[in-house]
PDB file of N, CA and C in Angstrom:
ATOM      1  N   UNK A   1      12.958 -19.396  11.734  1.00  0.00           N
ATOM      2  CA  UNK A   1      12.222 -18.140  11.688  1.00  0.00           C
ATOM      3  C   UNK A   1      12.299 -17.421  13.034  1.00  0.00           C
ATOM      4  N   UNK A   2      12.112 -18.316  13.966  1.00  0.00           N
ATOM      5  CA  UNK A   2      12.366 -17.312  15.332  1.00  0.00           C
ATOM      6  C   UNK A   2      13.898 -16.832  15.800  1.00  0.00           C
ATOM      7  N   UNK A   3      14.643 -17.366  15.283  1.00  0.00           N
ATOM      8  CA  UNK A   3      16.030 -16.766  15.769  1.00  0.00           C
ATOM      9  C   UNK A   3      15.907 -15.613  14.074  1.00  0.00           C
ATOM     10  N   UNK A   4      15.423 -15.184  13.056  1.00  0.00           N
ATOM     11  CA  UNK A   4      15.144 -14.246  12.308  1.00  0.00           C
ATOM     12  C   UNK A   4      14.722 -13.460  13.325  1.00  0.00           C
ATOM     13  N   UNK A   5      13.607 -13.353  14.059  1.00  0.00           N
ATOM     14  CA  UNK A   5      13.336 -12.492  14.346  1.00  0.00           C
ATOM     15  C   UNK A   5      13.786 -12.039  16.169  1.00  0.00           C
ATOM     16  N   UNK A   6      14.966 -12.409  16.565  1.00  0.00           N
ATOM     17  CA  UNK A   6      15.491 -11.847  17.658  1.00  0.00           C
ATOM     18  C   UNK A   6      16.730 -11.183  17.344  1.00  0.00           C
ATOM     19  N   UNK A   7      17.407 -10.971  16.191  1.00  0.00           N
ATOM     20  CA  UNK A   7      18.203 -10.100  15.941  1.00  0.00           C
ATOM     21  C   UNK A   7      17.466  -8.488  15.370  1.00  0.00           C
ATOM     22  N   UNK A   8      18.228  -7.551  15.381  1.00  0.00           N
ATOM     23  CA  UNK A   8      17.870  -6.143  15.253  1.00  0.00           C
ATOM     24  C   UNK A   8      18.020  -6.510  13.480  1.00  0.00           C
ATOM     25  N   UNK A   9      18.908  -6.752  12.875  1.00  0.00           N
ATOM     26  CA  UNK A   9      18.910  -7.016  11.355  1.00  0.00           C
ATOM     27  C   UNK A   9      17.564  -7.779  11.344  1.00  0.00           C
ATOM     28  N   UNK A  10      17.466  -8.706  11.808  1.00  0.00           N
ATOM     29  CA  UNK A  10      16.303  -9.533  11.122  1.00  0.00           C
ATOM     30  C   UNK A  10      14.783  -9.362  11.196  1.00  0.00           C
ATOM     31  N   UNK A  11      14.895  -8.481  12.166  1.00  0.00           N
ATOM     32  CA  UNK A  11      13.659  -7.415  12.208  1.00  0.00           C
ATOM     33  C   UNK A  11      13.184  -6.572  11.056  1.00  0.00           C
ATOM     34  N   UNK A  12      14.501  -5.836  11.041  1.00  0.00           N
ATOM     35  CA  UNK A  12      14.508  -5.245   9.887  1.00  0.00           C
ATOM     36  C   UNK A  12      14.255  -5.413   8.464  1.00  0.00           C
ATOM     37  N   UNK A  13      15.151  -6.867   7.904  1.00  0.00           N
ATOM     38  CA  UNK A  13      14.230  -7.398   6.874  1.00  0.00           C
ATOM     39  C   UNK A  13      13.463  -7.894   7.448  1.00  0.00           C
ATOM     40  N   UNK A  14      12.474  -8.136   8.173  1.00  0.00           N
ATOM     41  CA  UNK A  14      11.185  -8.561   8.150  1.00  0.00           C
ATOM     42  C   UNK A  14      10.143  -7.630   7.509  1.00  0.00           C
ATOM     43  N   UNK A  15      10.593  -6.276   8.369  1.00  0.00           N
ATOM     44  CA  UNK A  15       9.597  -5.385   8.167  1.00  0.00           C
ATOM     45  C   UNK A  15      10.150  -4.705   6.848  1.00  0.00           C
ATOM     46  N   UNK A  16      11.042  -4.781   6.152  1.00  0.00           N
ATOM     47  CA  UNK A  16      11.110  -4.478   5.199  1.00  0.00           C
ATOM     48  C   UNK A  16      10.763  -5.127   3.790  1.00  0.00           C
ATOM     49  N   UNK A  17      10.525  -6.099   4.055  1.00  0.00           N
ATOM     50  CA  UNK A  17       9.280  -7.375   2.905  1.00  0.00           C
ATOM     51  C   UNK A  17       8.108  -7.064   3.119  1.00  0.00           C
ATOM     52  N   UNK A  18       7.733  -6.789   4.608  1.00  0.00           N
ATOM     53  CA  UNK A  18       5.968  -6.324   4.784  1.00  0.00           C
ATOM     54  C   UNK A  18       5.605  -5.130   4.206  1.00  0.00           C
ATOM     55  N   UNK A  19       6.572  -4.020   4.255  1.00  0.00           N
ATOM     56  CA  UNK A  19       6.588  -2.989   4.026  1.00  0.00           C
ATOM     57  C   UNK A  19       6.453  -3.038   2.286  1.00  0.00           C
ATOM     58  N   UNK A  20       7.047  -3.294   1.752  1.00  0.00           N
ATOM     59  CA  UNK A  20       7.472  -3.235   0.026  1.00  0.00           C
ATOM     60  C   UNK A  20       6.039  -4.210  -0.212  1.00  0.00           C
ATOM     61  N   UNK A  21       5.812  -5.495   0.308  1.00  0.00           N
ATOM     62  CA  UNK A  21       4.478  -5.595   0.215  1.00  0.00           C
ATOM     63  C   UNK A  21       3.187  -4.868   0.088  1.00  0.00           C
ATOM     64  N   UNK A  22       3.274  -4.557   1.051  1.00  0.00           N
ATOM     65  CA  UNK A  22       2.098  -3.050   1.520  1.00  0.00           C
ATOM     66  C   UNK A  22       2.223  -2.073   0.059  1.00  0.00           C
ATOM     67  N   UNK A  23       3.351  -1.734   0.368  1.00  0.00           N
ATOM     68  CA  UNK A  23       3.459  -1.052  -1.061  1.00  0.00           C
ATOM     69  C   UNK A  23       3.185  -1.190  -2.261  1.00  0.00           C
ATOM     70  N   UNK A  24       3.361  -2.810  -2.624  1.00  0.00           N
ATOM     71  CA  UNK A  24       2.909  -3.459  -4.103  1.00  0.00           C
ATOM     72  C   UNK A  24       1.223  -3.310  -3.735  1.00  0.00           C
ATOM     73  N   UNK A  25       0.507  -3.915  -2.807  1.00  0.00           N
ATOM     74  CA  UNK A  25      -0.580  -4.061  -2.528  1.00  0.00           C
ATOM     75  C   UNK A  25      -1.605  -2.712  -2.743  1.00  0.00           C
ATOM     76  N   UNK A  26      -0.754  -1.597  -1.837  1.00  0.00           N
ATOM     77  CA  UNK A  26      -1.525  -0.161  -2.458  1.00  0.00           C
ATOM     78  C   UNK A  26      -1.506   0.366  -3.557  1.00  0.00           C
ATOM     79  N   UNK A  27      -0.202   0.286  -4.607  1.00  0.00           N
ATOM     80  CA  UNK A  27      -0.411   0.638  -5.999  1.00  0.00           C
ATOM     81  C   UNK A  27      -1.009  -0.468  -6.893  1.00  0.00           C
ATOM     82  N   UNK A  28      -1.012  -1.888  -6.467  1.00  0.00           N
ATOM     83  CA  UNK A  28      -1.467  -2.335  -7.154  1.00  0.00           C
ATOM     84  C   UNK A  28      -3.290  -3.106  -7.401  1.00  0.00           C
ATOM     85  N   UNK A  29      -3.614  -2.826  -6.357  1.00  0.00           N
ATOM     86  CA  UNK A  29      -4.889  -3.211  -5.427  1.00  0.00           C
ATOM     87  C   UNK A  29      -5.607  -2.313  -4.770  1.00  0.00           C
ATOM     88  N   UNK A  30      -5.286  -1.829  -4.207  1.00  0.00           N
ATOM     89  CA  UNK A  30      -5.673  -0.294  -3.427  1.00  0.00           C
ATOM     90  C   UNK A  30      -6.425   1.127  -4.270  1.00  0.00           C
ATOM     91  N   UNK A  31      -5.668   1.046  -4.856  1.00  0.00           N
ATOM     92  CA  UNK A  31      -5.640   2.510  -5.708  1.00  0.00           C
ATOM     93  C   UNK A  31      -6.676   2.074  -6.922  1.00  0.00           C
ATOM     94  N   UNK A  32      -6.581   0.896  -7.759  1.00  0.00           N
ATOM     95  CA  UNK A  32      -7.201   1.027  -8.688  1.00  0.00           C
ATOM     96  C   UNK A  32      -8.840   0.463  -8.500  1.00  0.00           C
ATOM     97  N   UNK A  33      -8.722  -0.149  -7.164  1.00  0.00           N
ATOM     98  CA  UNK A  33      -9.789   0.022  -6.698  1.00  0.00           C
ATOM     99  C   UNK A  33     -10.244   1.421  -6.309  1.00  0.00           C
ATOM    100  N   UNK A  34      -9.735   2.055  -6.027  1.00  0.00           N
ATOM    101  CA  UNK A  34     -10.074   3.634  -5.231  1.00  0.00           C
ATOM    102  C   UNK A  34     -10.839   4.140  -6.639  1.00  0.00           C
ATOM    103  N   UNK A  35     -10.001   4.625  -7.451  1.00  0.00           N
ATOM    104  CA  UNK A  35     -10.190   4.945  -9.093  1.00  0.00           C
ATOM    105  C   UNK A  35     -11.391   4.318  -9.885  1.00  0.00           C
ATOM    106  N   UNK A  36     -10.935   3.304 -10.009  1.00  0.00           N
ATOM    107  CA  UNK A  36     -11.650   2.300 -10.838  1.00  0.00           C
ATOM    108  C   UNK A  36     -13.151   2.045 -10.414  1.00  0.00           C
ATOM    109  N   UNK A  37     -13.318   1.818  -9.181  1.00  0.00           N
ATOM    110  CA  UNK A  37     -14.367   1.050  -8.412  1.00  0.00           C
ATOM    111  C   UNK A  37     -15.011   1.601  -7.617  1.00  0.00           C
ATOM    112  N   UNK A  38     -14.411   2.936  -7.193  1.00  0.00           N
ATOM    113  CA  UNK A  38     -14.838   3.986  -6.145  1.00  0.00           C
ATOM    114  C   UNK A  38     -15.051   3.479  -4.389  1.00  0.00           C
ATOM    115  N   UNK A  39     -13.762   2.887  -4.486  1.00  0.00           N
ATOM    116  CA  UNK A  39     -13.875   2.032  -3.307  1.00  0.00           C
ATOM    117  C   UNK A  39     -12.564   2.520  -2.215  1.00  0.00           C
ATOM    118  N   UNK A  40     -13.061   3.793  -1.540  1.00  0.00           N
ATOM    119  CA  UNK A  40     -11.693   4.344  -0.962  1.00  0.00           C
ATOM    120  C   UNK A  40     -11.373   3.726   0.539  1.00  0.00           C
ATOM    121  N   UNK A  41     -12.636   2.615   0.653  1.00  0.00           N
ATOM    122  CA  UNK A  41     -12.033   2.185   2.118  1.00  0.00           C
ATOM    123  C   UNK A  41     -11.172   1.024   2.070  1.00  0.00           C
ATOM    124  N   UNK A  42     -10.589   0.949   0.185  1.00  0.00           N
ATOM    125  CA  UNK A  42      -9.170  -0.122   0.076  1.00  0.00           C
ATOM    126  C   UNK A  42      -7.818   1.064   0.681  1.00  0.00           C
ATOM    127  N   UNK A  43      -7.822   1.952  -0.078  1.00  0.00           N
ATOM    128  CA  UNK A  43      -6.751   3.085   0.470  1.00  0.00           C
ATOM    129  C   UNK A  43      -6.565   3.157   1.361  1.00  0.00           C
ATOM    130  N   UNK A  44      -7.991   3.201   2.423  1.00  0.00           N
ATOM    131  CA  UNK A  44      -7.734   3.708   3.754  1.00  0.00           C
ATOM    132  C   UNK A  44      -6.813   2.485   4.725  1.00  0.00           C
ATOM    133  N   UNK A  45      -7.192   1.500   4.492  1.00  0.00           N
ATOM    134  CA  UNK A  45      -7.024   0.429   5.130  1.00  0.00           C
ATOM    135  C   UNK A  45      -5.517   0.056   4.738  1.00  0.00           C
ATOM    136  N   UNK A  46      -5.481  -0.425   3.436  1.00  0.00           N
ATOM    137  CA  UNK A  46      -3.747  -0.587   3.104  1.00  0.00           C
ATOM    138  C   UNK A  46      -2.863   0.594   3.925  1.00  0.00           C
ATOM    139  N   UNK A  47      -3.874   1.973   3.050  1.00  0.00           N
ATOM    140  CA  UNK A  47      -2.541   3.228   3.677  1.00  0.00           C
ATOM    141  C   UNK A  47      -2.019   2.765   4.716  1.00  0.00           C
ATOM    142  N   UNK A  48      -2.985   3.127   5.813  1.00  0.00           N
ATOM    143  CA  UNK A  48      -2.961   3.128   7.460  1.00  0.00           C
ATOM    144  C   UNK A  48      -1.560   1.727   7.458  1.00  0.00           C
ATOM    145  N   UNK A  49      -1.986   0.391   7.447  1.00  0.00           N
ATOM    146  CA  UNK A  49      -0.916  -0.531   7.277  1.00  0.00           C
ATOM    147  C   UNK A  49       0.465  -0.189   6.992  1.00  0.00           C
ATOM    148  N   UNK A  50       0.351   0.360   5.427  1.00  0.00           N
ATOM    149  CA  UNK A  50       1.822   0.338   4.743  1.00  0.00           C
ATOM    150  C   UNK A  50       2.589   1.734   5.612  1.00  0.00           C
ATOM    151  N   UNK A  51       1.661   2.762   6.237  1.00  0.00           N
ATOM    152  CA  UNK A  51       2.593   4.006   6.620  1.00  0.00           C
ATOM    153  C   UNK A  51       3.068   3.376   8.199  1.00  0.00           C
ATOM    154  N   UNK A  52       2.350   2.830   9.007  1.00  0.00           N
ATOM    155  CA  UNK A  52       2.707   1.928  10.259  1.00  0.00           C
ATOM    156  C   UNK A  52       4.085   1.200   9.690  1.00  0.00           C
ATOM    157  N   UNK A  53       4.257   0.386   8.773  1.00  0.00           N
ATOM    158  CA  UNK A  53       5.052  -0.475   8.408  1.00  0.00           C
ATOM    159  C   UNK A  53       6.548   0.902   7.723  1.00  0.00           C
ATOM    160  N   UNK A  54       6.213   1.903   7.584  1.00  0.00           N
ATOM    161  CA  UNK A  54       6.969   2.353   6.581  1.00  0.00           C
ATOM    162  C   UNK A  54       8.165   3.198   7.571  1.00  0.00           C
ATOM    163  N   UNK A  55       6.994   3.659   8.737  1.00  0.00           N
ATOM    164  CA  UNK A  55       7.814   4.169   9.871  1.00  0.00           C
ATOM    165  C   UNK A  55       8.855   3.470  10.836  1.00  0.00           C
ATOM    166  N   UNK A  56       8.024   2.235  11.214  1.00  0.00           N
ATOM    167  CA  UNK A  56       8.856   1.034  11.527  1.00  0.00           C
ATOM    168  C   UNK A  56       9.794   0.884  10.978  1.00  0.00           C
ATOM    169  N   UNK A  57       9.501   1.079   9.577  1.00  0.00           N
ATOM    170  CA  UNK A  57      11.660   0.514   8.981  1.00  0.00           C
ATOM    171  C   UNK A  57      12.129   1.525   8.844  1.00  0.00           C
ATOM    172  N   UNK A  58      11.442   2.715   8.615  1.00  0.00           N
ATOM    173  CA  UNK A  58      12.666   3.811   8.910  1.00  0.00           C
ATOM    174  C   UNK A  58      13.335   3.700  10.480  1.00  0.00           C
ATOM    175  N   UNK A  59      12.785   3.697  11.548  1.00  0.00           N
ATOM    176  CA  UNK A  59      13.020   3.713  12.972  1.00  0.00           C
ATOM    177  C   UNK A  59      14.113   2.249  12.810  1.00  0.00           C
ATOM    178  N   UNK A  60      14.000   0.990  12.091  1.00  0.00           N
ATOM    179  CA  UNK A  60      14.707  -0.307  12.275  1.00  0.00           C
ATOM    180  C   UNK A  60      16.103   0.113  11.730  1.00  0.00           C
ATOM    181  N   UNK A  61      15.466   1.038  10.615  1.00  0.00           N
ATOM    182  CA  UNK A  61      16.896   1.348   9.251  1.00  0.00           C
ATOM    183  C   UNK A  61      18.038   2.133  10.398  1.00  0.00           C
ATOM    184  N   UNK A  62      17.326   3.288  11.216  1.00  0.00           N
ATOM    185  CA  UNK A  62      18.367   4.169  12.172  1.00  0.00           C
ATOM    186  C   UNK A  62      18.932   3.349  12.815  1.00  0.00           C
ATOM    187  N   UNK A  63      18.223   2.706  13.764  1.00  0.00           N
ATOM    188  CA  UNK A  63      18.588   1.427  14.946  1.00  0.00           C
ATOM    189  C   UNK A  63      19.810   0.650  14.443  1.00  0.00           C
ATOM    190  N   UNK A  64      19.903   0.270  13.160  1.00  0.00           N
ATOM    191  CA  UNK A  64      20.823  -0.506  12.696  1.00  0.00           C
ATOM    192  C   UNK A  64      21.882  -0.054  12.228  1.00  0.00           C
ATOM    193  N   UNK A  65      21.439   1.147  11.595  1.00  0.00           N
ATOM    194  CA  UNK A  65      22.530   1.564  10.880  1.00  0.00           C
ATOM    195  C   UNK A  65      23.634   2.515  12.207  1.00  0.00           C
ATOM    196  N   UNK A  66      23.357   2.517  13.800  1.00  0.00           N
ATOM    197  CA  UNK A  66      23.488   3.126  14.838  1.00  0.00           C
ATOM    198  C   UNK A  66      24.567   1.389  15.499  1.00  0.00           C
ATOM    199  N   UNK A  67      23.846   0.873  15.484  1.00  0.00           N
ATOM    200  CA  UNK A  67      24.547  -0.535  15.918  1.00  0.00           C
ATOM    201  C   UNK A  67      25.431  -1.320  14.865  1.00  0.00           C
ATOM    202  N   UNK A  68      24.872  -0.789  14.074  1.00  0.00           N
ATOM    203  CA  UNK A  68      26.616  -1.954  12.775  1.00  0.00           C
ATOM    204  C   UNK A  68      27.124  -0.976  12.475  1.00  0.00           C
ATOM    205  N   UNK A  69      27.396   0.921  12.671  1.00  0.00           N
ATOM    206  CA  UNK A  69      27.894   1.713  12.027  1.00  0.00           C
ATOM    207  C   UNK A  69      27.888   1.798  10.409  1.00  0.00           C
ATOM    208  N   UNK A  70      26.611   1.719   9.762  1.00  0.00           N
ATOM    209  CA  UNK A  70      26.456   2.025   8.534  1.00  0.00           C
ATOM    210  C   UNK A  70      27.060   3.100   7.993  1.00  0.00           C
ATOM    211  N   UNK A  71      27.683   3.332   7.087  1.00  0.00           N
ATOM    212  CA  UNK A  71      27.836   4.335   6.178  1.00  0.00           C
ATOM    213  C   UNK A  71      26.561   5.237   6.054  1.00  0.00           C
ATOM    214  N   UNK A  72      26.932   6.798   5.517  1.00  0.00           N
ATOM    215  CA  UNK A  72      25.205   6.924   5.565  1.00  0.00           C
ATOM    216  C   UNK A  72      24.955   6.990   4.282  1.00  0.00           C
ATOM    217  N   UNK A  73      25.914   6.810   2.889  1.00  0.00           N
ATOM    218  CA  UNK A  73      25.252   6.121   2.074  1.00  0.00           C
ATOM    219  C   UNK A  73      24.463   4.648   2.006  1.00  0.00           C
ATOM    220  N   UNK A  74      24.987   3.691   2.771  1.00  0.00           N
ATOM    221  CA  UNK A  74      24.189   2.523   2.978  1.00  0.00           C
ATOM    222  C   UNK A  74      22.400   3.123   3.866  1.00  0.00           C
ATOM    223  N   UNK A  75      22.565   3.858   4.650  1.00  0.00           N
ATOM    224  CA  UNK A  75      21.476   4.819   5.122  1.00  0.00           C
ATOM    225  C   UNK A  75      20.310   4.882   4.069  1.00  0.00           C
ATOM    226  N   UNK A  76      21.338   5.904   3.557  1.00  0.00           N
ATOM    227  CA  UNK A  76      19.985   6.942   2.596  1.00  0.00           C
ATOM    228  C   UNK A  76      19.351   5.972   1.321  1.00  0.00           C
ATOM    229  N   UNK A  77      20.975   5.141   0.865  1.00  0.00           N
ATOM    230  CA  UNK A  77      20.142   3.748  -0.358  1.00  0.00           C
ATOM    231  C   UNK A  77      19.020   3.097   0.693  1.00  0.00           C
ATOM    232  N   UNK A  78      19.007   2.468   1.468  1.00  0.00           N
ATOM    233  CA  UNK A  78      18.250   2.167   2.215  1.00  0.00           C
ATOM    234  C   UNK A  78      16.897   2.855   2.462  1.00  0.00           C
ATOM    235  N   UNK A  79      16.803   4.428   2.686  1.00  0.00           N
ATOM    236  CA  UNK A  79      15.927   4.766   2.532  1.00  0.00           C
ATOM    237  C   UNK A  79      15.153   5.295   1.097  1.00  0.00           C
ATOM    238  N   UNK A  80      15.927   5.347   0.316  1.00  0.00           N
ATOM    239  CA  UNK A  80      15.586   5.871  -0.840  1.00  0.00           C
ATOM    240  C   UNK A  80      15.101   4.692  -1.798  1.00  0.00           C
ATOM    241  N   UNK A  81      15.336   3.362  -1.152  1.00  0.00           N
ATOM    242  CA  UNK A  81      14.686   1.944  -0.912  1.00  0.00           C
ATOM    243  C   UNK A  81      13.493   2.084  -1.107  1.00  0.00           C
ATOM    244  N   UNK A  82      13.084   2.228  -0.403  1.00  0.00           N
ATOM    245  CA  UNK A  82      11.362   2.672   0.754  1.00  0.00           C
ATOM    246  C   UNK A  82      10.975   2.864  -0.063  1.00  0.00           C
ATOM    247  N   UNK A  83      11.269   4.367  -0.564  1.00  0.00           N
ATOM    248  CA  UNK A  83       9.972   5.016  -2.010  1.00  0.00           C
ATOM    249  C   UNK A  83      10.214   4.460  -2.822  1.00  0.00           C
ATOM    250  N   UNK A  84      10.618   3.569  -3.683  1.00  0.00           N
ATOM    251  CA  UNK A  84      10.469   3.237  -4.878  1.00  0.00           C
ATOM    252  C   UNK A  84       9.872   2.003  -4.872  1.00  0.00           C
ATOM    253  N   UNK A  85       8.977   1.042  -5.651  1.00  0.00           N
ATOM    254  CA  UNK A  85       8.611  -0.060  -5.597  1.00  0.00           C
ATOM    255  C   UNK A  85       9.420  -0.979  -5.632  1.00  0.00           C
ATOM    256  N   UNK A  86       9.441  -2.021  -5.206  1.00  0.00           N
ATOM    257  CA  UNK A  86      10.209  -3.114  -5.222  1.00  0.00           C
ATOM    258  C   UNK A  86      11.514  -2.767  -4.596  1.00  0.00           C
ATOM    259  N   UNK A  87      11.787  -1.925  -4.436  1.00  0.00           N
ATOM    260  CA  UNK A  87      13.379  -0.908  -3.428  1.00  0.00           C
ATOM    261  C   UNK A  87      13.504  -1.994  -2.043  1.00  0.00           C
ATOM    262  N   UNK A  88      12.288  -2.299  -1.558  1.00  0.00           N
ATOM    263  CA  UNK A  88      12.765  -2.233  -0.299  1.00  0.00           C
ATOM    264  C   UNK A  88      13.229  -4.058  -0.740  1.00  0.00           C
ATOM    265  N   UNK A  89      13.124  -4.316  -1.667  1.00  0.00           N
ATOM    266  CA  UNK A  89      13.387  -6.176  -2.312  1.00  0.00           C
ATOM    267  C   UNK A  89      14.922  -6.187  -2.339  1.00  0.00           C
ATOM    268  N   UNK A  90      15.264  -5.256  -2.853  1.00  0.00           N
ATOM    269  CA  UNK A  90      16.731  -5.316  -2.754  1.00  0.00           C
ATOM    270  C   UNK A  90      17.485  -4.403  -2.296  1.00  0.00           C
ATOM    271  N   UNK A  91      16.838  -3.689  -1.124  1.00  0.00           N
ATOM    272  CA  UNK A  91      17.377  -3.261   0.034  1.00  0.00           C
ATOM    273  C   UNK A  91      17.945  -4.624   0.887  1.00  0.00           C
ATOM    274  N   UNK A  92      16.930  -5.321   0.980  1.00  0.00           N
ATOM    275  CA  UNK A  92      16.776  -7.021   1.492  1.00  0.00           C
ATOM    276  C   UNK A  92      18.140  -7.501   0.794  1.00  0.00           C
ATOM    277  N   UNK A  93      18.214  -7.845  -0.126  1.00  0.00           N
ATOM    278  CA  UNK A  93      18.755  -8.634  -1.225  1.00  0.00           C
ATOM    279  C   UNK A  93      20.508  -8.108  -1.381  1.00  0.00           C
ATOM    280  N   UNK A  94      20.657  -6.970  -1.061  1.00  0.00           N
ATOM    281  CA  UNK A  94      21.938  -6.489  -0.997  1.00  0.00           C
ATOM    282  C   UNK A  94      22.913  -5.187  -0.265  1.00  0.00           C
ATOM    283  N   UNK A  95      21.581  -4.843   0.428  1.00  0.00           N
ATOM    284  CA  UNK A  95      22.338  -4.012   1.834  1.00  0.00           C
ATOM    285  C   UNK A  95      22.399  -4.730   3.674  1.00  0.00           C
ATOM    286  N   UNK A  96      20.869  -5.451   3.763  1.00  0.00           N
ATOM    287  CA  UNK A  96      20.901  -6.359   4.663  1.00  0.00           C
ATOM    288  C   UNK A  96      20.898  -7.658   4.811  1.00  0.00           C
ATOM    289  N   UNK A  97      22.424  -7.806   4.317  1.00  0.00           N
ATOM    290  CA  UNK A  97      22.792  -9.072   4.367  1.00  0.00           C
ATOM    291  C   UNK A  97      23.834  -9.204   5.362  1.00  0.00           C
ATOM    292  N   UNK A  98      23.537 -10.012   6.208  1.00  0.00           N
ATOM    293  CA  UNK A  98      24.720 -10.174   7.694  1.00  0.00           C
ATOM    294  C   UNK A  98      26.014 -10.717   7.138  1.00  0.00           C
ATOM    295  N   UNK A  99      27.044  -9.972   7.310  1.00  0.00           N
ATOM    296  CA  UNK A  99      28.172 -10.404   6.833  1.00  0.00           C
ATOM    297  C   UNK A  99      28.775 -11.411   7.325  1.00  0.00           C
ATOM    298  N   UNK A 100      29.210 -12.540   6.923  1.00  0.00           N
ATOM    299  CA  UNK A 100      30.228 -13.623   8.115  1.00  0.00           C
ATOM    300  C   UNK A 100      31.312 -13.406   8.612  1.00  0.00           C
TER     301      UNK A 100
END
């Protein structure tokens, strides 16, 4: 786990599992508490988290895609990752994978 996290890739999926986390967590926990329960200091708290986390991998996604020369379709799938649920799982799963 610690040599994961001293490469610029492995940063990146890191924060890109926390991130898609955050994300499952606010639509799925967050919100229907907000709705349901009238409980908006779940929103506030996830939000704040998942948008910290969301900026981070955009800023990791540039960084990388600047140092391995990404395509900027590998880029934009990458970001177009982000917004969708579960996106950033196989952003993980089949754009940041270190090649041998």
């Amino acid at each position: 786990m610690k040599d994961f996290l001293l490469t610029g890739l492995g940063r990146l999926r890191l924060v890109a599992i926390l991130e898609g986390v955050s994300f499952l967590v606010l639509l799925l926990i967050a919100m229907p508490l907000k709705y349901l329960a009238g409980q908006p200091q779940a929103v506030r708290h996830v939000g704040m988290a998942h948008g910290v986390l969301f900026v981070l991998y955009v800023l990791l996604l540039i960084q990388q895609s600047i140092e391995r020369g990404w395509s900027i379709k590998k880029v934009l799938l990458g970001f177009i990752a982000s917004l969708v649920p579960l996106g950033t799982f196989w952003a993980d799963k089949k754009l940041f994978q270190a090649k041998a």
